[in-house]
N, C-alpha and C. Protein backbone atom coordinates (compact mmCIF):
# COMPACT_ATOMS: atom_id res chain seq x y z
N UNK A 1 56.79 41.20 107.11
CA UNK A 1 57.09 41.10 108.52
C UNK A 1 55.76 41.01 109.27
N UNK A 2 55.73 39.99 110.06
CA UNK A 2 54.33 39.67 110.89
C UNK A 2 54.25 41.13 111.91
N UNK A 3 53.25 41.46 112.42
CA UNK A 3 52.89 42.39 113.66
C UNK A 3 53.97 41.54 114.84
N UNK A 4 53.95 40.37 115.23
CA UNK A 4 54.40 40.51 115.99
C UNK A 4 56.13 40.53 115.95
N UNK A 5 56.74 40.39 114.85
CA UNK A 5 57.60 40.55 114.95
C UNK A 5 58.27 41.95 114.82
N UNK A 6 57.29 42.77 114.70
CA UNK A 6 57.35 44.61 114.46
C UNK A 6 57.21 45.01 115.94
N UNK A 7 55.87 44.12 116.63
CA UNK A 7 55.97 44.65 118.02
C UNK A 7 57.31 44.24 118.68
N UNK A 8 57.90 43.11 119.05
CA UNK A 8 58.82 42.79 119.33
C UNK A 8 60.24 43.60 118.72
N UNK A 9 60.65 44.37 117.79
CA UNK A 9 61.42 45.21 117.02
C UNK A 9 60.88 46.26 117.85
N UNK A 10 60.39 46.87 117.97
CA UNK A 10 59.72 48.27 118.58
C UNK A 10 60.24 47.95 119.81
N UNK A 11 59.66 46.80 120.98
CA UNK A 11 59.74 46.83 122.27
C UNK A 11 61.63 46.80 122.90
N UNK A 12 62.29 46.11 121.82
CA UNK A 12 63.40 45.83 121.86
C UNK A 12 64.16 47.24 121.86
N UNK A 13 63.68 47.84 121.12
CA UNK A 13 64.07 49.72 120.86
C UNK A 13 63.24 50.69 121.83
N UNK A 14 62.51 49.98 122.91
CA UNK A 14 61.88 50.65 123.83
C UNK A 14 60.84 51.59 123.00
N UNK A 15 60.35 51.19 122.40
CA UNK A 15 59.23 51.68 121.73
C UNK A 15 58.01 50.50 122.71
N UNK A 16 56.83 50.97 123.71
CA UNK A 16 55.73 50.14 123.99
C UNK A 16 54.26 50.27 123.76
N UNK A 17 54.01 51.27 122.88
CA UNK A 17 52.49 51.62 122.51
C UNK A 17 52.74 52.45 121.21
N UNK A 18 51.65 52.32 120.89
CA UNK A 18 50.84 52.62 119.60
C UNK A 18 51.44 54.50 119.13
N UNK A 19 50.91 55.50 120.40
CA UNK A 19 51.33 56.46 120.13
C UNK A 19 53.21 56.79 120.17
N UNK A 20 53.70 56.28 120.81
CA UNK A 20 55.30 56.36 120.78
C UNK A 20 55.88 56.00 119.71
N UNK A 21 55.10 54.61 119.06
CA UNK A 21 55.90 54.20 117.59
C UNK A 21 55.24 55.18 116.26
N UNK A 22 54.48 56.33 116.67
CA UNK A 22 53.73 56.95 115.89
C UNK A 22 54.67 58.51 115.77
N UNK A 23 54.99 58.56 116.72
CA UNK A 23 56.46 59.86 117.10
C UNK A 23 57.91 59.65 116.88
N UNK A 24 58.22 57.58 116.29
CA UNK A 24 59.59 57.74 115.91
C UNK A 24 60.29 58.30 115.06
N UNK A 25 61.60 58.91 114.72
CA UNK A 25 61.42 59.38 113.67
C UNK A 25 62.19 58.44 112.16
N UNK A 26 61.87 59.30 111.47
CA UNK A 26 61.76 58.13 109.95
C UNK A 26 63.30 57.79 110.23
N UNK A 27 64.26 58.65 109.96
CA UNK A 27 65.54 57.57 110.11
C UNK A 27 66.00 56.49 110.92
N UNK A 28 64.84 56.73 112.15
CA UNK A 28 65.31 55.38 113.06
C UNK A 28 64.63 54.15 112.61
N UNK A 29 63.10 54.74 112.08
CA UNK A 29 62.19 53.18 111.59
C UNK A 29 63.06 52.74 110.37
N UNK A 30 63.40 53.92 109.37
CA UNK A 30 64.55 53.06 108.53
C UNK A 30 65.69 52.20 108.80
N UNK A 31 66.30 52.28 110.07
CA UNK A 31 66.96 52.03 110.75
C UNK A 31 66.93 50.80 111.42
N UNK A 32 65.55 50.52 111.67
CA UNK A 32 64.79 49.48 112.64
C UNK A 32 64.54 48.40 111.79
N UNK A 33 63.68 48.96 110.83
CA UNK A 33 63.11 47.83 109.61
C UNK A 33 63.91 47.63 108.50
N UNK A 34 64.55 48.88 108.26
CA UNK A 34 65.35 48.39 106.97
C UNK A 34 64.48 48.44 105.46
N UNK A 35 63.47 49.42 105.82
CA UNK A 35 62.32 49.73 104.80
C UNK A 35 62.63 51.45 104.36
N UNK A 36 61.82 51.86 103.30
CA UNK A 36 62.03 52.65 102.60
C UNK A 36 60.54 53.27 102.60
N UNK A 37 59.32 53.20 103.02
CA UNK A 37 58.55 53.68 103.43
C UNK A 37 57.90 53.03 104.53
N UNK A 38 56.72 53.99 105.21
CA UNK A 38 55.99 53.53 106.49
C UNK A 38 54.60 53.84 105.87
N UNK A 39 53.72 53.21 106.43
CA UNK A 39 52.46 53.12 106.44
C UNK A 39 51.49 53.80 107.45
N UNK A 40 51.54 54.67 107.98
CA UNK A 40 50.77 54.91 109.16
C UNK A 40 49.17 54.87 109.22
N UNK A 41 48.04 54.01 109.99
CA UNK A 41 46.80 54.26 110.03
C UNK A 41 46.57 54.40 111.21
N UNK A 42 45.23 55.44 110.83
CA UNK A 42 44.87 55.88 112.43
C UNK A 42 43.03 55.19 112.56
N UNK A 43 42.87 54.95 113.16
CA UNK A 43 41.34 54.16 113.31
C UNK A 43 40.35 55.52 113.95
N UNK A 44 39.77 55.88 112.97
CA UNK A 44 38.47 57.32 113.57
C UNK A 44 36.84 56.64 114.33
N UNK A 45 37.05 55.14 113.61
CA UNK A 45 35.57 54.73 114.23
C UNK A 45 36.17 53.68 114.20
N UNK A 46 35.56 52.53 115.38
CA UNK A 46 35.37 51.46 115.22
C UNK A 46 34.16 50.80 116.42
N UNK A 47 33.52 49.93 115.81
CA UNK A 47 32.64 49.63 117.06
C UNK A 47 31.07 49.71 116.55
N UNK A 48 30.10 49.50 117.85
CA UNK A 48 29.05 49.10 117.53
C UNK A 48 27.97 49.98 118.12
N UNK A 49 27.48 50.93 117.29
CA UNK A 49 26.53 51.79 117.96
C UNK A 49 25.10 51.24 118.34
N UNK A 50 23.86 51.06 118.54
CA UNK A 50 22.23 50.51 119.02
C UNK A 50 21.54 51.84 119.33
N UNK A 51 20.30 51.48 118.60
CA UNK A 51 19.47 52.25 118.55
C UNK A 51 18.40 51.67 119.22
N UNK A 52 17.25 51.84 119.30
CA UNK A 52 15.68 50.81 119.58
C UNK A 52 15.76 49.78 118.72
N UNK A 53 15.72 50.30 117.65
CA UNK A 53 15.64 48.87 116.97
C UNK A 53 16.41 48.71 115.69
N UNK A 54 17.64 49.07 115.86
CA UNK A 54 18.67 49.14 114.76
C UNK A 54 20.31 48.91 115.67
N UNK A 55 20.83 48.96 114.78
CA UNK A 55 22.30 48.61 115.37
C UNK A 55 23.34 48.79 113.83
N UNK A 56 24.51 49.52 114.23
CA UNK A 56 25.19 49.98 113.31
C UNK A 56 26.64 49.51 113.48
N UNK A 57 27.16 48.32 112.63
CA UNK A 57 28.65 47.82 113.44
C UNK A 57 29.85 49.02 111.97
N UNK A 58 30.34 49.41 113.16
CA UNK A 58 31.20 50.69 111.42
C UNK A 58 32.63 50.88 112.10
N UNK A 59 33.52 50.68 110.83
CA UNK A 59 35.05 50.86 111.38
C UNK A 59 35.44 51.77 109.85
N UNK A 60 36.05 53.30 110.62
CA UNK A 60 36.52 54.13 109.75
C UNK A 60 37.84 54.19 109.78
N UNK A 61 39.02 54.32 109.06
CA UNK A 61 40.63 54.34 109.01
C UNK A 61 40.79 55.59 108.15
N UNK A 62 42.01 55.85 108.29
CA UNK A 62 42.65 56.78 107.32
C UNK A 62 44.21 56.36 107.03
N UNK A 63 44.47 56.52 106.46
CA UNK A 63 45.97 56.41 106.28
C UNK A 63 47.06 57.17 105.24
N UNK A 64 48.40 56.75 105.74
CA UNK A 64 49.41 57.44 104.71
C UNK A 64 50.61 56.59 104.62
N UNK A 65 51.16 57.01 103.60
CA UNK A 65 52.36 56.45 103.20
C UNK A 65 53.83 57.47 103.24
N UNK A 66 54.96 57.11 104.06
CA UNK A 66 55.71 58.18 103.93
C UNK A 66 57.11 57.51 104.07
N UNK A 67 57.84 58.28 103.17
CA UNK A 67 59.16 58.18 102.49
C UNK A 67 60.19 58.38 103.58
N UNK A 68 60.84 57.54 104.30
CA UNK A 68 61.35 57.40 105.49
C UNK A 68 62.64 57.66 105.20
N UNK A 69 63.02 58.53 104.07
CA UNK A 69 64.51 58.69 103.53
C UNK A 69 64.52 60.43 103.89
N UNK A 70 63.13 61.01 102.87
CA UNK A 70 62.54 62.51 103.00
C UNK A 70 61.85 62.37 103.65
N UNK A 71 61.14 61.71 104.57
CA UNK A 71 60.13 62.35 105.06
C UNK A 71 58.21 63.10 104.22
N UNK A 72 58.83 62.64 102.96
CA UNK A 72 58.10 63.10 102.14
C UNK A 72 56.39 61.97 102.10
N UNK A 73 55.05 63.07 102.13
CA UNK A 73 53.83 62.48 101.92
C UNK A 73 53.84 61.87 100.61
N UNK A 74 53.83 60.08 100.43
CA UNK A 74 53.74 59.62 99.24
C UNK A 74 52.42 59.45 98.71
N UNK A 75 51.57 58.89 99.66
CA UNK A 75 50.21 58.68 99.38
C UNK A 75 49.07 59.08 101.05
N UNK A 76 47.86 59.43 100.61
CA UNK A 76 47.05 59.37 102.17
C UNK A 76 45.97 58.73 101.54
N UNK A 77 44.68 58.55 102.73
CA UNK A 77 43.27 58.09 101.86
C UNK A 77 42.36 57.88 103.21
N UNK A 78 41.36 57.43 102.80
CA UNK A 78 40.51 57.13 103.62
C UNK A 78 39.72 55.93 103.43
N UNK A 79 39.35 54.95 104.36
CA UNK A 79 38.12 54.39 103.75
C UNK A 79 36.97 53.86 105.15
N UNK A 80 36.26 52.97 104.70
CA UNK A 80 35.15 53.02 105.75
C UNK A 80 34.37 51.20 105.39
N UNK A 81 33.99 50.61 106.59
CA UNK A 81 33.00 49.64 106.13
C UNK A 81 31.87 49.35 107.33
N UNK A 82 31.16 49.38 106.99
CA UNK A 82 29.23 49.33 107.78
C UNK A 82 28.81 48.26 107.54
N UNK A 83 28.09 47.90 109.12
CA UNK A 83 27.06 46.30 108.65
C UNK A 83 25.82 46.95 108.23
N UNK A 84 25.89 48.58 108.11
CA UNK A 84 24.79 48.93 107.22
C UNK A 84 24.41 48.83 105.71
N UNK A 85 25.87 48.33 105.43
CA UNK A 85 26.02 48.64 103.98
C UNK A 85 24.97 46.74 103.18
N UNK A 86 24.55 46.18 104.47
CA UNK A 86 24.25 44.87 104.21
C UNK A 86 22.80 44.87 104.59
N UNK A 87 21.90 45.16 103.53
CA UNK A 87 20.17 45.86 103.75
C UNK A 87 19.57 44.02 103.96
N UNK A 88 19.25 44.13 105.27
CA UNK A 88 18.27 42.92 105.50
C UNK A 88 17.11 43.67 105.74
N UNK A 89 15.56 42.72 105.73
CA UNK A 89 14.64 43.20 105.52
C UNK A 89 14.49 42.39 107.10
N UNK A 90 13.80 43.00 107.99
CA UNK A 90 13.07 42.24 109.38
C UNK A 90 12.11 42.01 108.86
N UNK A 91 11.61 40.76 109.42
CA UNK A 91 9.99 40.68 109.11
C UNK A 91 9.67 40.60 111.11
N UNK A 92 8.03 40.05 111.21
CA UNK A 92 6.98 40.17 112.13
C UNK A 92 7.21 41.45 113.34
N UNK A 93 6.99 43.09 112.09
CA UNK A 93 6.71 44.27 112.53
C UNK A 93 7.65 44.58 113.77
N UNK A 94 6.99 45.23 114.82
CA UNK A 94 7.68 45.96 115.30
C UNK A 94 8.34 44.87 116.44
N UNK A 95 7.91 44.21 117.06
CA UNK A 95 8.59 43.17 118.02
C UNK A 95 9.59 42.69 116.82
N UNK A 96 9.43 42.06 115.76
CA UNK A 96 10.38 41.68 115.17
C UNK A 96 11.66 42.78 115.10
N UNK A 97 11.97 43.73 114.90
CA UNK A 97 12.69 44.68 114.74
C UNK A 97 13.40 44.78 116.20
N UNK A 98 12.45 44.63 117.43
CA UNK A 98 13.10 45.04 118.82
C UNK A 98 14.38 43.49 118.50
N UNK A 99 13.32 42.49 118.52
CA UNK A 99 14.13 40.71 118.74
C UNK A 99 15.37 40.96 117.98
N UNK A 100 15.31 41.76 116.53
CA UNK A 100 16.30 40.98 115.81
C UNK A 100 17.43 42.72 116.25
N UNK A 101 17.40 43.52 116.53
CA UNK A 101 18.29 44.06 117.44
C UNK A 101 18.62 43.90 118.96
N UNK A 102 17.92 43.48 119.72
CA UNK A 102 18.42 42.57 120.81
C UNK A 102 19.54 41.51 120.34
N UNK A 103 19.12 40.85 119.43
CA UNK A 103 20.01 39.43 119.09
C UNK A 103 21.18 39.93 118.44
N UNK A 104 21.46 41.53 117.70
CA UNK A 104 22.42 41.69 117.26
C UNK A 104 23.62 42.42 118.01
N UNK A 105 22.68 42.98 119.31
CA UNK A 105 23.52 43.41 120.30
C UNK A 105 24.51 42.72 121.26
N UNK A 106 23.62 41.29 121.40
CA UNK A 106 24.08 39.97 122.07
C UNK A 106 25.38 39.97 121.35
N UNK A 107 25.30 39.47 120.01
CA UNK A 107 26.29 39.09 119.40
C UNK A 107 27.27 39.83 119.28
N UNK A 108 26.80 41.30 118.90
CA UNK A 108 28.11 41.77 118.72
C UNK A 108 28.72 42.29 120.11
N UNK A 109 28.08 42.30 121.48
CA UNK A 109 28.36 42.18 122.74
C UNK A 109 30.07 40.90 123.29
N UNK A 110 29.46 40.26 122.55
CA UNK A 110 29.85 38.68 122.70
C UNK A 110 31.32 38.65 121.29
N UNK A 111 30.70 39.28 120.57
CA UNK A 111 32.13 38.99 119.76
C UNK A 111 32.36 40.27 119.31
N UNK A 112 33.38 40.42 118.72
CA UNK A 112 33.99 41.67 118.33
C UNK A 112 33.20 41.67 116.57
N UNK A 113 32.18 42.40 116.99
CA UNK A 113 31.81 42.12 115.67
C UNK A 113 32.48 43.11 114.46
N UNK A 114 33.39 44.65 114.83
CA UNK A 114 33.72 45.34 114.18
C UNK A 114 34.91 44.87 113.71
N UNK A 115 35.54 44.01 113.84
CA UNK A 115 36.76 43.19 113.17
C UNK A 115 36.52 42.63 112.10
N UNK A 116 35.87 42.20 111.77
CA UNK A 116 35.62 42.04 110.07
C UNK A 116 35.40 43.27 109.27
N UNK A 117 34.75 44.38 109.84
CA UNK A 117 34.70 45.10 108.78
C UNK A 117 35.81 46.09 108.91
N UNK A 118 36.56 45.96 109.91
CA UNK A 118 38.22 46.23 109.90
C UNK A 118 38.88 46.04 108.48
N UNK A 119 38.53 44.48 108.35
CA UNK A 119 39.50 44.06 107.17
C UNK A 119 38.79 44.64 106.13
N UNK A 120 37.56 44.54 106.01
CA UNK A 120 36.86 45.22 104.36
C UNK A 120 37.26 46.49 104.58
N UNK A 121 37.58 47.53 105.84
CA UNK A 121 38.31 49.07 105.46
C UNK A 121 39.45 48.75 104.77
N UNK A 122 40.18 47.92 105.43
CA UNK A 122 41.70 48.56 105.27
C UNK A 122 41.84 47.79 103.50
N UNK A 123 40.90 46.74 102.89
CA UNK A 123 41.25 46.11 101.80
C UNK A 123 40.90 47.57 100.87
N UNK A 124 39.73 48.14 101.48
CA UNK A 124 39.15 49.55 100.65
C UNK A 124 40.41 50.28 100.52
N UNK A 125 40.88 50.57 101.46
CA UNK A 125 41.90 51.56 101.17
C UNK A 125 42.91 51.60 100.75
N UNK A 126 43.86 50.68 101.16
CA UNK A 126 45.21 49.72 101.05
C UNK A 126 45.22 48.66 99.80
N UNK A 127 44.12 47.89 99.17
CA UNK A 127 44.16 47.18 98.34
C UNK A 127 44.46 47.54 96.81
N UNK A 128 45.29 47.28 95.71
CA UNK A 128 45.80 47.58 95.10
C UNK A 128 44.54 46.84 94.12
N UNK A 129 44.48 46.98 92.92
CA UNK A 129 44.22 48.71 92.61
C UNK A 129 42.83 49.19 93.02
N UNK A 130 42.97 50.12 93.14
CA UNK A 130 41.58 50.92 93.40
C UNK A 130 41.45 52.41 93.39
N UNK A 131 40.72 52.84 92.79
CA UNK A 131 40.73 54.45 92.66
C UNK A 131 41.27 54.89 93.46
N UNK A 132 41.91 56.27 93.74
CA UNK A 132 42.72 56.96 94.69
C UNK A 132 43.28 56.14 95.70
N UNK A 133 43.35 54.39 95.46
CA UNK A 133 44.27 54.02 96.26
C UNK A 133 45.78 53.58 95.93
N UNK A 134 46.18 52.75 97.01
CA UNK A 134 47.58 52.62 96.81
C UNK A 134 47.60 51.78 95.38
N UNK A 135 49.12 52.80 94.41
CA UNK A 135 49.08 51.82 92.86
C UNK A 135 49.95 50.81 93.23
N UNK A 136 49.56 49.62 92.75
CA UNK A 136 50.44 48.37 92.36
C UNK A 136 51.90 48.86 92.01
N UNK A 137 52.64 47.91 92.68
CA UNK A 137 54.02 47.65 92.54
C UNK A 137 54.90 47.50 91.93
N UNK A 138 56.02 47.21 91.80
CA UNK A 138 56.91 46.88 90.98
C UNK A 138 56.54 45.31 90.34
N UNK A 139 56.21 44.73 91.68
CA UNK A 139 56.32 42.95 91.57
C UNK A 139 55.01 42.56 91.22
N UNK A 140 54.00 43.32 90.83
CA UNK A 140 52.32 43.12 90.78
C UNK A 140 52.57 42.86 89.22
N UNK A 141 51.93 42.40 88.77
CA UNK A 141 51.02 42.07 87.60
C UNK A 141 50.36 43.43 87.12
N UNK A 142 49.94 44.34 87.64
CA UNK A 142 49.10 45.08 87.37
C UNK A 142 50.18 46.57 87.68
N UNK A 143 51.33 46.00 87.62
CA UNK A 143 52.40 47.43 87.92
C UNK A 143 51.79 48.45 86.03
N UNK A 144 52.00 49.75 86.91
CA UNK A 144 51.77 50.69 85.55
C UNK A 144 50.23 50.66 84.97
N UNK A 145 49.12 50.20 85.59
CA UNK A 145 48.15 50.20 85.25
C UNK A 145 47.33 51.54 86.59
N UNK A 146 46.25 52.38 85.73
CA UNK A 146 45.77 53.56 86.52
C UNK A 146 44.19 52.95 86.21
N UNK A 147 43.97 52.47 88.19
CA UNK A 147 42.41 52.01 88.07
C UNK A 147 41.09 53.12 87.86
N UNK A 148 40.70 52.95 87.00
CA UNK A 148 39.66 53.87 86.64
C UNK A 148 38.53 53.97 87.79
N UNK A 149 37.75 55.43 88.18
CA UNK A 149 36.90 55.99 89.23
C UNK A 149 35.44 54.63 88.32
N UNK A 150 34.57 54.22 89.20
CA UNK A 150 33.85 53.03 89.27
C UNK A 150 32.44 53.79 90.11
C-alpha cells in the first residue's frame, strides 16, 4: 500500500497527523488495513548540524513491530546514517575547510540533504536480513535463515 493511499485511509477515518494515527488502536488499524501487524517509527534525529568548518547531515529512527490482533511487541530496533560516515579529505588548509563547509551548508540549505540518509536508516533497520533486524518472510528466499552479527 503506497503512503498515500494510507494517508487517504487514515483521513477518511478522521485520523489527520502523524501523532493521532500513532494513538489508534490496533483493532481499528486491523480494521482499516486489513493487516496483521503495524510498523511504527519514530524519527530521534534528522537534519543538518555546522560547525566552523565541518557539517554533520544524520537521521536517527527507531522502530517496532506490533501484533494488531494482541497487541503484542514482535520486533523493535534502532538504526542511524551520517554524511560522517563518508571520510573526505579537504585539501588547501584552513580556508579550504571554511569553503568546502560553506558549500556544504549551501547545499544542504537548498536541498534536503538528510533524505537520503533517511533511506540508508530505515534499509539499516527494516532491511531483511540483518543482525537484530527484521527476519525474512514467508515469501523471501532467505525465509528461515538467522543473519549472522558482522
Amino acid at each position: 500500500m503506497t503512503a498515500d493511499l494510507v494517508d487517504e485511509m487514515f483521513r477518511q477515518n478522521g485520523v489527520f497527523n502523524a501523532n493521532d494515527a500513532a494513538e489508534v488502536p490496533y483493532p481499528k488499524l486491523r480494521d482499516f488495513f486489513g493487516a496483521d501487524a503495524a510498523v511504527y517509527l519514530q524519527v530521534k534525529k534528522y537534519g543538518t548540524s555546522y560547525a566552523v568548518i565541518s557539517s554533520e547531515t544524520r537521521v536517527e529512527v527507531t522502530g517496532r513491530i506490533v501484533d494488531l490482533r494482541t497487541g503484542e511487541l514482535l520486533w523493535q530496533g534502532s538504526a542511524a546514517a551520517s554524511s560522517a560516515e563518508q571520510q573526505q579529505q579537504a585539501q588547501g588548509g584552513l580556508i579550504g575547510l571554511l569553503v568546502t563547509a560553506v558549500v556544504k551548508q549551501i547545499i544542504g540549505t537548498a536541498t534536503d540533504a538528510a533524505y537520503n540518509y533517511a533511506g540508508i536508516a530505515n534499509q539499516r533497520m527494516l532491511g531483511a536480513p540483518r543482525y537484530n533486524g527484521v527476519l525474512p518472510g514467508p515469501r523471501s528466499p532467505l525465509y528461515g535463515q538467522v543473519p549472522t552479527q558482522q
